[in-house]
C-alpha atoms as a PDB file:
ATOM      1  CA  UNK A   1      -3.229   4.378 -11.080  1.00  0.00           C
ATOM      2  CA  UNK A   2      -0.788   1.452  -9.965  1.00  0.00           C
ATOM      3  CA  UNK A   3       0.040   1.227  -6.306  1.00  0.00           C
ATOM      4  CA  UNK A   4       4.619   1.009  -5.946  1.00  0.00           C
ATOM      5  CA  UNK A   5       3.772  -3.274  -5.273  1.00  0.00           C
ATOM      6  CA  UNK A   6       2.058  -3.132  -9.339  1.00  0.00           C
ATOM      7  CA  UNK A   7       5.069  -0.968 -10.363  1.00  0.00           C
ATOM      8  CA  UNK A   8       7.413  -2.919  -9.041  1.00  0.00           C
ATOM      9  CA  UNK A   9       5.931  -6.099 -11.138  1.00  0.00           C
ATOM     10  CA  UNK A  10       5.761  -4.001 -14.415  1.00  0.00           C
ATOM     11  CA  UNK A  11       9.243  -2.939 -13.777  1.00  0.00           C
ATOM     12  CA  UNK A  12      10.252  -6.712 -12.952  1.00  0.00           C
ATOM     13  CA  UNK A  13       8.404  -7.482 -16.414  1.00  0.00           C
ATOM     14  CA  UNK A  14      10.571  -5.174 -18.471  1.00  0.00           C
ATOM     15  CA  UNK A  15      13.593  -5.934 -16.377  1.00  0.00           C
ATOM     16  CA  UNK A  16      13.012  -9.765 -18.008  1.00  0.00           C
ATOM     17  CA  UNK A  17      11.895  -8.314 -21.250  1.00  0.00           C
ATOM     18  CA  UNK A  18      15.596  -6.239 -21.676  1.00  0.00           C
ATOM     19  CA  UNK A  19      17.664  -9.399 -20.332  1.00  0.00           C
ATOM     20  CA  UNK A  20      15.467 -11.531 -23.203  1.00  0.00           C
ATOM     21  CA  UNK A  21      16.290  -9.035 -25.441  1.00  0.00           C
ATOM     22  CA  UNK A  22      19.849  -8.783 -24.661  1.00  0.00           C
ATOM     23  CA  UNK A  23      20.311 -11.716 -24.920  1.00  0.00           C
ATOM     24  CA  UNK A  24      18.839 -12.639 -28.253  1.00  0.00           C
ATOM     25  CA  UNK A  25      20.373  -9.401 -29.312  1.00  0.00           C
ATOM     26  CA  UNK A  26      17.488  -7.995 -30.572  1.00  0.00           C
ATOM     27  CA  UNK A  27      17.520  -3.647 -30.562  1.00  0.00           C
ATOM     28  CA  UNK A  28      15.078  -1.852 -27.840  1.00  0.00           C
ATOM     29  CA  UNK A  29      14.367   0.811 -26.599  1.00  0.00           C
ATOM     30  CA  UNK A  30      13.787   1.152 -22.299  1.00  0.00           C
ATOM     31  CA  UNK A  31      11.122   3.711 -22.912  1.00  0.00           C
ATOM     32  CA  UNK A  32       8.856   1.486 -25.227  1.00  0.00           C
ATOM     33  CA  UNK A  33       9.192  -1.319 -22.937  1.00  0.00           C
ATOM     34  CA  UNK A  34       7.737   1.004 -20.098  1.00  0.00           C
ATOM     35  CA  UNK A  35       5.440   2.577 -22.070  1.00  0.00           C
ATOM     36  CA  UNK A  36       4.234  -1.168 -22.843  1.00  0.00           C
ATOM     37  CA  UNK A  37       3.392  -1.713 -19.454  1.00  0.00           C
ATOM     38  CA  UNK A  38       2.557   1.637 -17.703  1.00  0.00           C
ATOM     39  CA  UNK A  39       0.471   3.987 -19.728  1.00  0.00           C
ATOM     40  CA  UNK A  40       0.810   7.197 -17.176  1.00  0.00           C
ATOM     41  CA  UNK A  41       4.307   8.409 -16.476  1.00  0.00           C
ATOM     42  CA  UNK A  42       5.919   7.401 -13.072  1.00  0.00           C
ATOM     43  CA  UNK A  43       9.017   8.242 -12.102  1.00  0.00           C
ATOM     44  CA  UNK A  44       9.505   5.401  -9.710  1.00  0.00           C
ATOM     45  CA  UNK A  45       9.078   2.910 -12.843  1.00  0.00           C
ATOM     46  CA  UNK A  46      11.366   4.758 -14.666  1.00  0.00           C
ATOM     47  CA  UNK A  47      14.075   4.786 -11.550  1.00  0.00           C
ATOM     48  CA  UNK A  48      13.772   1.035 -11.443  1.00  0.00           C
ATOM     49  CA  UNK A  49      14.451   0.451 -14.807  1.00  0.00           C
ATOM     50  CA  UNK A  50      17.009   2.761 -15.864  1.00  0.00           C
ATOM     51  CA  UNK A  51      18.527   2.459 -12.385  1.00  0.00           C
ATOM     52  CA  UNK A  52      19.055  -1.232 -13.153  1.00  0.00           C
ATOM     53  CA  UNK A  53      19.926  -0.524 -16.497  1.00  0.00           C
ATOM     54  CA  UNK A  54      22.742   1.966 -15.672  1.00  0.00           C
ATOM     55  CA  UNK A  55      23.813  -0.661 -12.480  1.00  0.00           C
ATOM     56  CA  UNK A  56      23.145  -3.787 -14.007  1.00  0.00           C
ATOM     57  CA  UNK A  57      27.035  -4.589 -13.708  1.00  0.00           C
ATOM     58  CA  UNK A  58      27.652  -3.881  -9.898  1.00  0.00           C
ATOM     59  CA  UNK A  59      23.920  -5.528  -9.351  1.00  0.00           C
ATOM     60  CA  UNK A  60      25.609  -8.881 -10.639  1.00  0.00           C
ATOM     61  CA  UNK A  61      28.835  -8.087  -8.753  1.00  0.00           C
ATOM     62  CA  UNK A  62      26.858  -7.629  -5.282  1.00  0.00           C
ATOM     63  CA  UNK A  63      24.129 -10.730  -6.335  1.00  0.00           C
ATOM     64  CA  UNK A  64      27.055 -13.421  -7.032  1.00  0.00           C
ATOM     65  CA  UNK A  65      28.715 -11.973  -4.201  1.00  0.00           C
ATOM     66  CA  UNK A  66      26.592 -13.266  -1.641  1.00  0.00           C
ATOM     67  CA  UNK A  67      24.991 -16.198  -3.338  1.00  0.00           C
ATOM     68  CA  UNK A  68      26.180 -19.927  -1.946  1.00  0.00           C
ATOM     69  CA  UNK A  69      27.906 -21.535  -4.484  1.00  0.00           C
ATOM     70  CA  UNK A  70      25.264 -20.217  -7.339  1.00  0.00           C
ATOM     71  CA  UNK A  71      25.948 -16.799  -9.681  1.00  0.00           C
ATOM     72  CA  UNK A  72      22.709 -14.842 -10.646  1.00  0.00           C
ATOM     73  CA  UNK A  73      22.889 -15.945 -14.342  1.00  0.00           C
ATOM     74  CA  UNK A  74      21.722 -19.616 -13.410  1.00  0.00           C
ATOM     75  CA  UNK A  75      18.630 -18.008 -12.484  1.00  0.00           C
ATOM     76  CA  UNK A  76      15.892 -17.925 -14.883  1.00  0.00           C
ATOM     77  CA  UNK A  77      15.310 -14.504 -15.472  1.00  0.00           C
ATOM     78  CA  UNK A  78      12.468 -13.802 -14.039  1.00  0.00           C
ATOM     79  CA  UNK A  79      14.201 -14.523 -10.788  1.00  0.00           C
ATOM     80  CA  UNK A  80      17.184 -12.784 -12.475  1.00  0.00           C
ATOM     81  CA  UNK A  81      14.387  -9.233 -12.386  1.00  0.00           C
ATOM     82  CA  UNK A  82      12.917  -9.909  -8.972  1.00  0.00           C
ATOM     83  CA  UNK A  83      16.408 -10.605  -7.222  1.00  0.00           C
ATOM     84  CA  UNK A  84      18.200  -7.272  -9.541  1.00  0.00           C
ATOM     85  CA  UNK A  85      15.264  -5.096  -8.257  1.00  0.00           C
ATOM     86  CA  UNK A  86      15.597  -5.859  -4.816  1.00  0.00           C
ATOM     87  CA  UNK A  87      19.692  -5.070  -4.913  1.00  0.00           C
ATOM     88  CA  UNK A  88      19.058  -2.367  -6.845  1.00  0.00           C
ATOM     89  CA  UNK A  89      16.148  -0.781  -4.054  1.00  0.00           C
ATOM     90  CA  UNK A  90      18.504  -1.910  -1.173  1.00  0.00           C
ATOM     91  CA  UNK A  91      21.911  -0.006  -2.653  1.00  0.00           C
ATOM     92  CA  UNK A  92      20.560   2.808  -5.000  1.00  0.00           C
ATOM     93  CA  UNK A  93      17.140   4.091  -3.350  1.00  0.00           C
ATOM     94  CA  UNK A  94      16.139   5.550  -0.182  1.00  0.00           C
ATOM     95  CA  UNK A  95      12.941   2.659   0.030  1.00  0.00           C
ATOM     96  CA  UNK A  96      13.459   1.560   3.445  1.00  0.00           C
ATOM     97  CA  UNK A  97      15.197  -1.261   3.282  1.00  0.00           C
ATOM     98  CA  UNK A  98      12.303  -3.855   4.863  1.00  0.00           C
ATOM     99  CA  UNK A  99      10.053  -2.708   2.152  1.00  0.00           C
ATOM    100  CA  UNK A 100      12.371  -3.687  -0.703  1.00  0.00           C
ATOM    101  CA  UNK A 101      13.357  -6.736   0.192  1.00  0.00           C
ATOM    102  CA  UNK A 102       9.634  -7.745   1.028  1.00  0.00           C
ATOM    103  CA  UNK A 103       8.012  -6.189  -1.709  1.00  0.00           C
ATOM    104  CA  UNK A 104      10.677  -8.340  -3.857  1.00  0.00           C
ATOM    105  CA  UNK A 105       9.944 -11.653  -1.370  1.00  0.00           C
ATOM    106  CA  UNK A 106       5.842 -11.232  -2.759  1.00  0.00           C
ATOM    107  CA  UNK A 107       6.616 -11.011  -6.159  1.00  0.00           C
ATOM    108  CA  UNK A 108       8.823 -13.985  -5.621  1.00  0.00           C
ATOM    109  CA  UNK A 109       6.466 -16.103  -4.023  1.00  0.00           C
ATOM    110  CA  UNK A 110       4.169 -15.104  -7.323  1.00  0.00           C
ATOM    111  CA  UNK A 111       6.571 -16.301  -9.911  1.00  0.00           C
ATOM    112  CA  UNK A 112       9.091 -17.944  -8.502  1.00  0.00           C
ATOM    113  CA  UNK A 113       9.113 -21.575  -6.476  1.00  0.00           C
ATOM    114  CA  UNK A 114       9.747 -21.437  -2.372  1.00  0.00           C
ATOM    115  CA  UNK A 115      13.670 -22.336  -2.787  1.00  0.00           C
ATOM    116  CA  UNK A 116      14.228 -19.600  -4.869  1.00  0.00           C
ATOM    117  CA  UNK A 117      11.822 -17.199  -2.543  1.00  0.00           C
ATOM    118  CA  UNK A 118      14.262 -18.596   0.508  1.00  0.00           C
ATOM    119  CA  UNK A 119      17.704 -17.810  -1.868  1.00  0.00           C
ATOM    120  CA  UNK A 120      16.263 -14.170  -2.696  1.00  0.00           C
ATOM    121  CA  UNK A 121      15.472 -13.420   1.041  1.00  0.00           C
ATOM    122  CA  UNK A 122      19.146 -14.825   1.904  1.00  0.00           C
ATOM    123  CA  UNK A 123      20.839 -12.870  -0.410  1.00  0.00           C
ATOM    124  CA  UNK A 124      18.693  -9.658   0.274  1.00  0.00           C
ATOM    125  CA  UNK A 125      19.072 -10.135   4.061  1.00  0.00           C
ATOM    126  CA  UNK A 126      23.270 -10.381   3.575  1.00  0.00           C
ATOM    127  CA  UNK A 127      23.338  -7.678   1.417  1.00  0.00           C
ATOM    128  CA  UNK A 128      21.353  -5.408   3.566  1.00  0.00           C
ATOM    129  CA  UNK A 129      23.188  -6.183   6.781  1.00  0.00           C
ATOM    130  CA  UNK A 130      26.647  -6.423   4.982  1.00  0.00           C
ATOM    131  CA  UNK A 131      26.790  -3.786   2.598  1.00  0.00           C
ATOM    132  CA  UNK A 132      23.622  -1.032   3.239  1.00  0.00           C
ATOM    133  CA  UNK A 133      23.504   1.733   6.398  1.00  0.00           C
ATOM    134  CA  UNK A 134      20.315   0.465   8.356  1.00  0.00           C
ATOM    135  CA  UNK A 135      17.609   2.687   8.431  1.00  0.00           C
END
């Protein structure tokens, strides 16, 4: 059984695999993709990825919002899935919000380089003091 950090990656993996596929508009469906990567049902999975799915729009919104002269599509998309996770955690979930936004700071130090890292924790930092009720 995956621990919420390894469910958070698999979701970040299908969260790149739907952009891909969106963008090369090639048909999917969100269940295959997490049945791909998790074999056991888990909710949480599921609430990242539809979640993001169903919010992708005011995700973007928020992301370009409170990124310095940069919008969220420049990103590669991995970056695009680690950065939409952590907005999605922050607005949508009841994660505490120093959990999401480190949880998505390790998987960007995984796959992405330490500038991006720095722009995710800026962004997730504004967003949390500007737009989430502190826990």
């Amino acid at each position: 059984m995956k621990n919420r950090s390894e469910i958070r990656e698999c979701a970040m993996k299908i969260i790149y695999q739907i952009k891909l596929l969106s963008k090369t508009k090639l048909e999917y469906e969100v269940d295959s993709l997490i049945k791909e990567q998790i074999e056991i049902k888990n909710n949480f999975i599921e609430e990242l990825v539809n979640g993001y799915c169903i919010h992708e729009k005011e995700i973007n919104i928020l992301a370009n919002k409170y990124m310095k002269n940069w919008t969220i599509d420049r990103l590669n998309m991995v970056d695009q899935a680690i950065l939409s996770i952590g907005i999605y955690e922050l607005i949508y979930t009841k994660t505490p919000s120093v959990v999401s936004i480190n949880e998505c700071l390790e998987l960007s130090k995984k796959y992405s380089d330490l500038e991006v890292t720095k722009m995710i924790n800026g962004v997730l930092d504004s967003i949390y003091h500007s737009e989430v009720q502190h826990d």
